[in-house]
N, C-alpha and C. Protein backbone atom coordinates (compact mmCIF):
# COMPACT_ATOMS: atom_id res chain seq x y z
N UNK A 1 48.38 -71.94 -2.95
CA UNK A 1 48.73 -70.85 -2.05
C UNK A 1 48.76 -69.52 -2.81
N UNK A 2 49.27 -69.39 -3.97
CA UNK A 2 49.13 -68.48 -4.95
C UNK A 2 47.46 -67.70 -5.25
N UNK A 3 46.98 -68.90 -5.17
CA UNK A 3 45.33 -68.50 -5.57
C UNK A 3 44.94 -68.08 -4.09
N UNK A 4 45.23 -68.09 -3.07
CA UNK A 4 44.63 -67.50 -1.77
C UNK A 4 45.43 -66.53 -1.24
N UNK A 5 46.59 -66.51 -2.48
CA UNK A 5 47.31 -64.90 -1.77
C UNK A 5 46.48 -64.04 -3.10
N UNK A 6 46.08 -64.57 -4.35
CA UNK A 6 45.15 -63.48 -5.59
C UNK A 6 43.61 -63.40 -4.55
N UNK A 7 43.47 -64.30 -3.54
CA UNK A 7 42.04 -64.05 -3.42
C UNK A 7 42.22 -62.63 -2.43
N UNK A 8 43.28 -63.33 -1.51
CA UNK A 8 42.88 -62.37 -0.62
C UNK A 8 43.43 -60.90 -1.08
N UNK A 9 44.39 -60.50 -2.05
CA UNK A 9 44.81 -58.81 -2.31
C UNK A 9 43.77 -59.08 -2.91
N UNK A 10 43.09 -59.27 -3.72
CA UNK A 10 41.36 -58.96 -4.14
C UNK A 10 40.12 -58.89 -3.28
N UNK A 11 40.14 -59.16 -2.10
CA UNK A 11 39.70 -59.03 -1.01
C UNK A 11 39.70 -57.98 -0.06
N UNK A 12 41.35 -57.54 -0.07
CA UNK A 12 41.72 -56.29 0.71
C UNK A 12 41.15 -54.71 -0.75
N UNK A 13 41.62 -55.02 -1.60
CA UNK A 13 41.08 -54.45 -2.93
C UNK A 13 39.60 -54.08 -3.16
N UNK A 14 38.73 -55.00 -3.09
CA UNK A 14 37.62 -55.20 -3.07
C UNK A 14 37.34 -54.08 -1.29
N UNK A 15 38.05 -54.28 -0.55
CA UNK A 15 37.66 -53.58 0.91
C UNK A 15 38.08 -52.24 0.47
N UNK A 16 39.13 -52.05 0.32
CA UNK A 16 39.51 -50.50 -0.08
C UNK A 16 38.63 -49.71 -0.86
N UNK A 17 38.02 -50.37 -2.26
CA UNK A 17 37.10 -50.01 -2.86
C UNK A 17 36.06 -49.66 -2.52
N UNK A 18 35.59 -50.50 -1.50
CA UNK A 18 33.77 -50.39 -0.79
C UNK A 18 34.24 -49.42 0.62
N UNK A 19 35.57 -49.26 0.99
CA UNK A 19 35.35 -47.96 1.98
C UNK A 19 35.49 -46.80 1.11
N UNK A 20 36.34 -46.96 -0.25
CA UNK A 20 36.54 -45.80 -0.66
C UNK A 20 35.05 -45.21 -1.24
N UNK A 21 34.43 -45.80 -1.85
CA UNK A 21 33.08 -45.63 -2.27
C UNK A 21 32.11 -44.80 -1.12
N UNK A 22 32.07 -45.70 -0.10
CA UNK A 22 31.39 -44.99 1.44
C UNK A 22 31.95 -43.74 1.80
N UNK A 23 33.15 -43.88 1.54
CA UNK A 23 33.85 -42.40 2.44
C UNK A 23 33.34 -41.55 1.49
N UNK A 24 33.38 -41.87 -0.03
CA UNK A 24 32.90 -40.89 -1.22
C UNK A 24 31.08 -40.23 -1.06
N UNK A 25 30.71 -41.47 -1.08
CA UNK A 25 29.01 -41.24 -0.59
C UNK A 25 28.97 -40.34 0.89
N UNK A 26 29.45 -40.49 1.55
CA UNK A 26 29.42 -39.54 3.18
C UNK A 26 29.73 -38.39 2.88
N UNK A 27 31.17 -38.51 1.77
CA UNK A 27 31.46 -36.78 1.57
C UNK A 27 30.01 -36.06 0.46
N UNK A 28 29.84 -36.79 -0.63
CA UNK A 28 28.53 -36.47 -1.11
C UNK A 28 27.55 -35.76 -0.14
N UNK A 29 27.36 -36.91 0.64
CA UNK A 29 26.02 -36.85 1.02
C UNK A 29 26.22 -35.19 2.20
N UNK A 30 27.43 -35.34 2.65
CA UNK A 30 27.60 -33.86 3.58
C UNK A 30 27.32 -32.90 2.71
N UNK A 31 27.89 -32.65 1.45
CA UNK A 31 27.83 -31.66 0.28
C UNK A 31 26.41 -30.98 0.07
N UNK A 32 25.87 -32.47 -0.14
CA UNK A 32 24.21 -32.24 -0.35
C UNK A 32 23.38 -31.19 1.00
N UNK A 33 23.45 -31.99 1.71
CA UNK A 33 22.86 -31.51 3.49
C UNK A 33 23.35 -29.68 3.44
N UNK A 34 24.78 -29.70 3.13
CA UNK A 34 24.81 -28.66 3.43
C UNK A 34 24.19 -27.22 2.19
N UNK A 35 24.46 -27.73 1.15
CA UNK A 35 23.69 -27.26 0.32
C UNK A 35 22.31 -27.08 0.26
N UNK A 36 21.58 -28.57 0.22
CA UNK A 36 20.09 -28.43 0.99
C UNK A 36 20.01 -26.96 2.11
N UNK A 37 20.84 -27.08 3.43
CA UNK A 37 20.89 -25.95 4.38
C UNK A 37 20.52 -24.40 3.93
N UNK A 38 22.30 -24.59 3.20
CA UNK A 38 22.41 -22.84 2.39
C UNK A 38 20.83 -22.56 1.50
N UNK A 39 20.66 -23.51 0.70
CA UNK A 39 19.03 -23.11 0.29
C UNK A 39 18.03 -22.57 1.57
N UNK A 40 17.99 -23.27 2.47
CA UNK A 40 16.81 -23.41 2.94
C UNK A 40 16.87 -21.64 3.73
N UNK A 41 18.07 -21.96 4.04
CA UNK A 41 18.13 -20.53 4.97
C UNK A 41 18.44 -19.26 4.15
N UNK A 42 18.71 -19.20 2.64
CA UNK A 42 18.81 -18.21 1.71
C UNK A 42 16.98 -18.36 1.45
N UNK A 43 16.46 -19.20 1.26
CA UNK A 43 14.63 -18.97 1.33
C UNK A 43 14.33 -18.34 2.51
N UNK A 44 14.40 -18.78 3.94
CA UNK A 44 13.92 -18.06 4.79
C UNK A 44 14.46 -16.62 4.58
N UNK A 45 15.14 -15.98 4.08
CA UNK A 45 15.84 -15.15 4.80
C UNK A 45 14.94 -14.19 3.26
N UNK A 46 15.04 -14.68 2.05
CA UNK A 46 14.44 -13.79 0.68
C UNK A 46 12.65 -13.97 1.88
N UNK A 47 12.40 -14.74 2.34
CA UNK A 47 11.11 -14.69 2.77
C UNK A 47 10.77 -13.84 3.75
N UNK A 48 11.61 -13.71 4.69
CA UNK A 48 11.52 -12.55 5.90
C UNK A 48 11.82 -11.31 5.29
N UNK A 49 12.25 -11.18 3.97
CA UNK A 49 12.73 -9.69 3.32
C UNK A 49 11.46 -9.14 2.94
N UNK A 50 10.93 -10.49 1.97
CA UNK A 50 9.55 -10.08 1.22
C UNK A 50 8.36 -9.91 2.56
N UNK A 51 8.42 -10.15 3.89
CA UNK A 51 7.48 -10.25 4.54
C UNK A 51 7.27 -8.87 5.35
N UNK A 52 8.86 -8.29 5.38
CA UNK A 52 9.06 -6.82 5.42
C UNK A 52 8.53 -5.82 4.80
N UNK A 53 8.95 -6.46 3.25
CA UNK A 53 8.32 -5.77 2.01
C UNK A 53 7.08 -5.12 2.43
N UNK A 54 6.12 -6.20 2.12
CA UNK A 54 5.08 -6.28 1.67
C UNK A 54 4.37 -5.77 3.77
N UNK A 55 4.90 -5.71 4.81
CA UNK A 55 4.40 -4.53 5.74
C UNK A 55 4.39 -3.30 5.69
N UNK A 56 5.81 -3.22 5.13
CA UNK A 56 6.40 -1.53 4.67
C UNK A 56 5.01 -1.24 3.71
N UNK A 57 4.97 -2.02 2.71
CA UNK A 57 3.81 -1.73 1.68
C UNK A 57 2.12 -1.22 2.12
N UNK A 58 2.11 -2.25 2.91
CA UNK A 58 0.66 -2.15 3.97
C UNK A 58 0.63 -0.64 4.60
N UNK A 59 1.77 -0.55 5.05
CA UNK A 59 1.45 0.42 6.26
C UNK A 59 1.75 1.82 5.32
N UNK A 60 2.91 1.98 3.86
CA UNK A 60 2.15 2.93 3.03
C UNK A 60 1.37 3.30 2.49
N UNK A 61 0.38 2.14 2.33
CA UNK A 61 -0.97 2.05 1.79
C UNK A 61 -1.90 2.46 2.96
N UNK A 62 -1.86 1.96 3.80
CA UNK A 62 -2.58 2.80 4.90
C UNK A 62 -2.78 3.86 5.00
N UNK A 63 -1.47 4.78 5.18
CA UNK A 63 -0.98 5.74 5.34
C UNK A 63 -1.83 6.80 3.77
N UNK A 64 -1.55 6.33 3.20
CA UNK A 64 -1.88 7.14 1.90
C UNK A 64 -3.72 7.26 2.22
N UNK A 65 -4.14 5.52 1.76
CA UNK A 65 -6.01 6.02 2.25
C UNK A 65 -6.41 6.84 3.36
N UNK A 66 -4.89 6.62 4.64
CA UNK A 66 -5.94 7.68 5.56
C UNK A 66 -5.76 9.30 5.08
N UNK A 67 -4.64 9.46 4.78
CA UNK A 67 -4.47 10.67 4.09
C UNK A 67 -5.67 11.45 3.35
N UNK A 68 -5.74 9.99 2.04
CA UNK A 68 -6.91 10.42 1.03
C UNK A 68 -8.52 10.77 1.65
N UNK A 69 -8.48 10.01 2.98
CA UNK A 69 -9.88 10.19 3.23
C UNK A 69 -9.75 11.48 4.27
N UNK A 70 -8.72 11.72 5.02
CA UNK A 70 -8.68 12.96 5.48
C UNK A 70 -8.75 14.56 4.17
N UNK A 71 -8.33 13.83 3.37
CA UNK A 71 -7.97 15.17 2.15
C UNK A 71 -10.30 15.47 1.79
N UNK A 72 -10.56 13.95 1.80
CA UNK A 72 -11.91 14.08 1.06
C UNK A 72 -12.92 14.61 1.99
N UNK A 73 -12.63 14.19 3.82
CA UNK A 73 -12.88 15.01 4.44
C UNK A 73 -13.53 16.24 4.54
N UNK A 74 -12.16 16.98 4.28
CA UNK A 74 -11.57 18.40 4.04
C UNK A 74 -12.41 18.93 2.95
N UNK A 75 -12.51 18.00 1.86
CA UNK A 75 -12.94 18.74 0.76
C UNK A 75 -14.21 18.55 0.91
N UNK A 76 -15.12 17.90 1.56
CA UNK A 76 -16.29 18.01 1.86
C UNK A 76 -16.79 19.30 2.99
N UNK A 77 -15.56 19.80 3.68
CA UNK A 77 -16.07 20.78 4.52
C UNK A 77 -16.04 21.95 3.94
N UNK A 78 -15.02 22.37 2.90
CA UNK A 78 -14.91 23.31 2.04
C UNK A 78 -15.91 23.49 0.69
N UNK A 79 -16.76 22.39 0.86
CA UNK A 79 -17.88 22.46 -0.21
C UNK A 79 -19.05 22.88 0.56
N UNK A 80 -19.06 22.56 1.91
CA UNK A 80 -20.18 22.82 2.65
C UNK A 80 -19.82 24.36 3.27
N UNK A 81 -18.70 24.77 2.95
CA UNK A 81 -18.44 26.00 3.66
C UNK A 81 -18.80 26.67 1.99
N UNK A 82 -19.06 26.51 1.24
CA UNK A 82 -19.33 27.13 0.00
C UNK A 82 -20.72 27.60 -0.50
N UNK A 83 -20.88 26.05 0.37
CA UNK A 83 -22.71 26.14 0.16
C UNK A 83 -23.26 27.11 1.19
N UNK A 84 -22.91 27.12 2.41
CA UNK A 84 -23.20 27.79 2.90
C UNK A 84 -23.63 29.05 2.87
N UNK A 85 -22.05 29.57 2.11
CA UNK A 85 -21.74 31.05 2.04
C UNK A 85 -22.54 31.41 0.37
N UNK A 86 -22.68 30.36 -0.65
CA UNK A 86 -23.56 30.91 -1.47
C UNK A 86 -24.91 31.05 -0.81
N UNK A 87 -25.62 30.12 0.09
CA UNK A 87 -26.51 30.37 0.61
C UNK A 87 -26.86 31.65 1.20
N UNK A 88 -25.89 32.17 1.93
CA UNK A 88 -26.15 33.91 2.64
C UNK A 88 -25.96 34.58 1.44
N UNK A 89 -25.47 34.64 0.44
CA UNK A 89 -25.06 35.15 -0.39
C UNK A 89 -26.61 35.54 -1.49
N UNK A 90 -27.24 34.36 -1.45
CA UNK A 90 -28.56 34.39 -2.24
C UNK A 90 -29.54 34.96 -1.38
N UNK A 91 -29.40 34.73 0.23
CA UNK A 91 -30.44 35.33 0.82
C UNK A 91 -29.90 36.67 0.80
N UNK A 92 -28.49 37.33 1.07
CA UNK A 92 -28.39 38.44 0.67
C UNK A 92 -29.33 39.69 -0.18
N UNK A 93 -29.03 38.69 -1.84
CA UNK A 93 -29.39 39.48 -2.97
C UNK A 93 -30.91 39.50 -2.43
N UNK A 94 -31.55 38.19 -2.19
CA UNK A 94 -32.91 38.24 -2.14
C UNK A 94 -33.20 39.41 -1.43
N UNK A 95 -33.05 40.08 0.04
CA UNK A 95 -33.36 40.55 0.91
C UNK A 95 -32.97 42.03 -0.01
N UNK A 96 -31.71 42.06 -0.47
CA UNK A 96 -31.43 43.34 -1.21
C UNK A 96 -32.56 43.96 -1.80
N UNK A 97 -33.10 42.68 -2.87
CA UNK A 97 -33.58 42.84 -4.16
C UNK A 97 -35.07 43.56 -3.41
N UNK A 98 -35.25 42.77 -2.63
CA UNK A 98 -36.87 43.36 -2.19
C UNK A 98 -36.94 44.34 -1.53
N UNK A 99 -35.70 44.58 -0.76
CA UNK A 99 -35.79 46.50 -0.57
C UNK A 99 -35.33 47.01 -1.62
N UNK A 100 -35.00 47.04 -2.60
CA UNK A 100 -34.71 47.90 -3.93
C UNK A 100 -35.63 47.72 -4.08
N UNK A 101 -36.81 46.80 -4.46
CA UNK A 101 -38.09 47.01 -5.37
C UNK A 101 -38.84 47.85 -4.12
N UNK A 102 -38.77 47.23 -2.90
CA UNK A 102 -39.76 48.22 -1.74
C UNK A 102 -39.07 50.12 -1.95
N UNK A 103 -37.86 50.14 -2.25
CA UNK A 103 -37.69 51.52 -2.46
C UNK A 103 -38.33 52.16 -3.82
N UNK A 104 -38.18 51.62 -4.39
CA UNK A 104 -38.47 51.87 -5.82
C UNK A 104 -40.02 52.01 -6.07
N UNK A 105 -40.50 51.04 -5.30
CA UNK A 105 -42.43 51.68 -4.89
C UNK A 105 -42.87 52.72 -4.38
N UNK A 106 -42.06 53.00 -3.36
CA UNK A 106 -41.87 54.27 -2.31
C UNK A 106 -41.88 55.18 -3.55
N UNK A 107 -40.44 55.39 -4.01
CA UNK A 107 -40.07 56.57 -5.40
C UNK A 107 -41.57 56.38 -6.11
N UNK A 108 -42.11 55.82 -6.20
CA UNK A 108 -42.82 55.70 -7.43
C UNK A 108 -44.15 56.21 -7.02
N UNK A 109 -44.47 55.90 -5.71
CA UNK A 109 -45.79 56.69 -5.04
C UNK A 109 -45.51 57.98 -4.95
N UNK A 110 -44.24 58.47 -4.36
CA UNK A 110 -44.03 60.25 -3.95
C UNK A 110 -44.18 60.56 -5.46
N UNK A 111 -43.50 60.02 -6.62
CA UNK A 111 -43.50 60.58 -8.17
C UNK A 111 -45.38 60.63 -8.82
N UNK A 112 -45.54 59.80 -8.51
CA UNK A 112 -46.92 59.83 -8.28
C UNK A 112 -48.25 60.97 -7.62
N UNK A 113 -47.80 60.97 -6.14
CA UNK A 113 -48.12 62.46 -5.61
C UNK A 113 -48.17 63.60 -6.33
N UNK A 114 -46.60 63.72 -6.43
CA UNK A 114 -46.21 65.14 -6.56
C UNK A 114 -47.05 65.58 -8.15
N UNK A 115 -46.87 64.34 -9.01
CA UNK A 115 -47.61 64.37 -10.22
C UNK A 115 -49.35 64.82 -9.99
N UNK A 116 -50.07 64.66 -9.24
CA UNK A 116 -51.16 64.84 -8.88
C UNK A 116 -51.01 66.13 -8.16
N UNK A 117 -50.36 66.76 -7.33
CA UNK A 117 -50.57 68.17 -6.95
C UNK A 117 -50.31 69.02 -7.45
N UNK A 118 -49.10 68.57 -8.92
CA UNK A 118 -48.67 69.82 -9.62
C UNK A 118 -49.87 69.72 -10.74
């Protein structure tokens, strides 16, 4: 009777042990899950930051090439407004130059004349 009252407090012992173990593994295993969680949703959340990021980024980069190609634009119309104006500028002199020499023929025939009548 002795040996079936050692079996059985080793029995109830042995039970206490294997719930205490389970209740230990359940609390574990919640620990884990929830940890697993806090990761998962501290990733989504660094991921929706960087996904911000990197639009904000896009749309300053945008922003800047359209800029740059509006600036190159610009600077193409101000080169063509250059060319232009050297252009009148050369037909200018040209047109100058050949009535100065057409005057200067003129002078040079009357100097001519007058040289012959005096």
């Amino acid at each position: 009777s002795e040996r079936v009252e050692e079996n059985q407090a080793e029995g109830v012992m042995e039970e206490r042990l294997a719930m205490m173990i389970i209740s230990k593994s359940q609390e574990i295993n919640q620990r884990f899950n929830r940890i697993k969680e806090d990761q998962k949703q501290s990733l989504e959340k660094e991921a929706k930051e960087g996904e911000e990021l990197l639009k904000k980024f896009k749309n300053v980069k945008e922003s800047l090439e359209l800029k740059r190609s509006h600036e190159i634009e610009d600077d193409r119309k101000w080169e063509d407004q250059i060319q232009n104006m050297k252009s009148e500028f050369n037909r200018a002199i040209h047109q100058l130059t050949t009535e100065i020499k057409s005057l200067s023929d003129i002078l040079e025939a009357r100097k001519n004349d007058q040289q012959q009548h005096t």
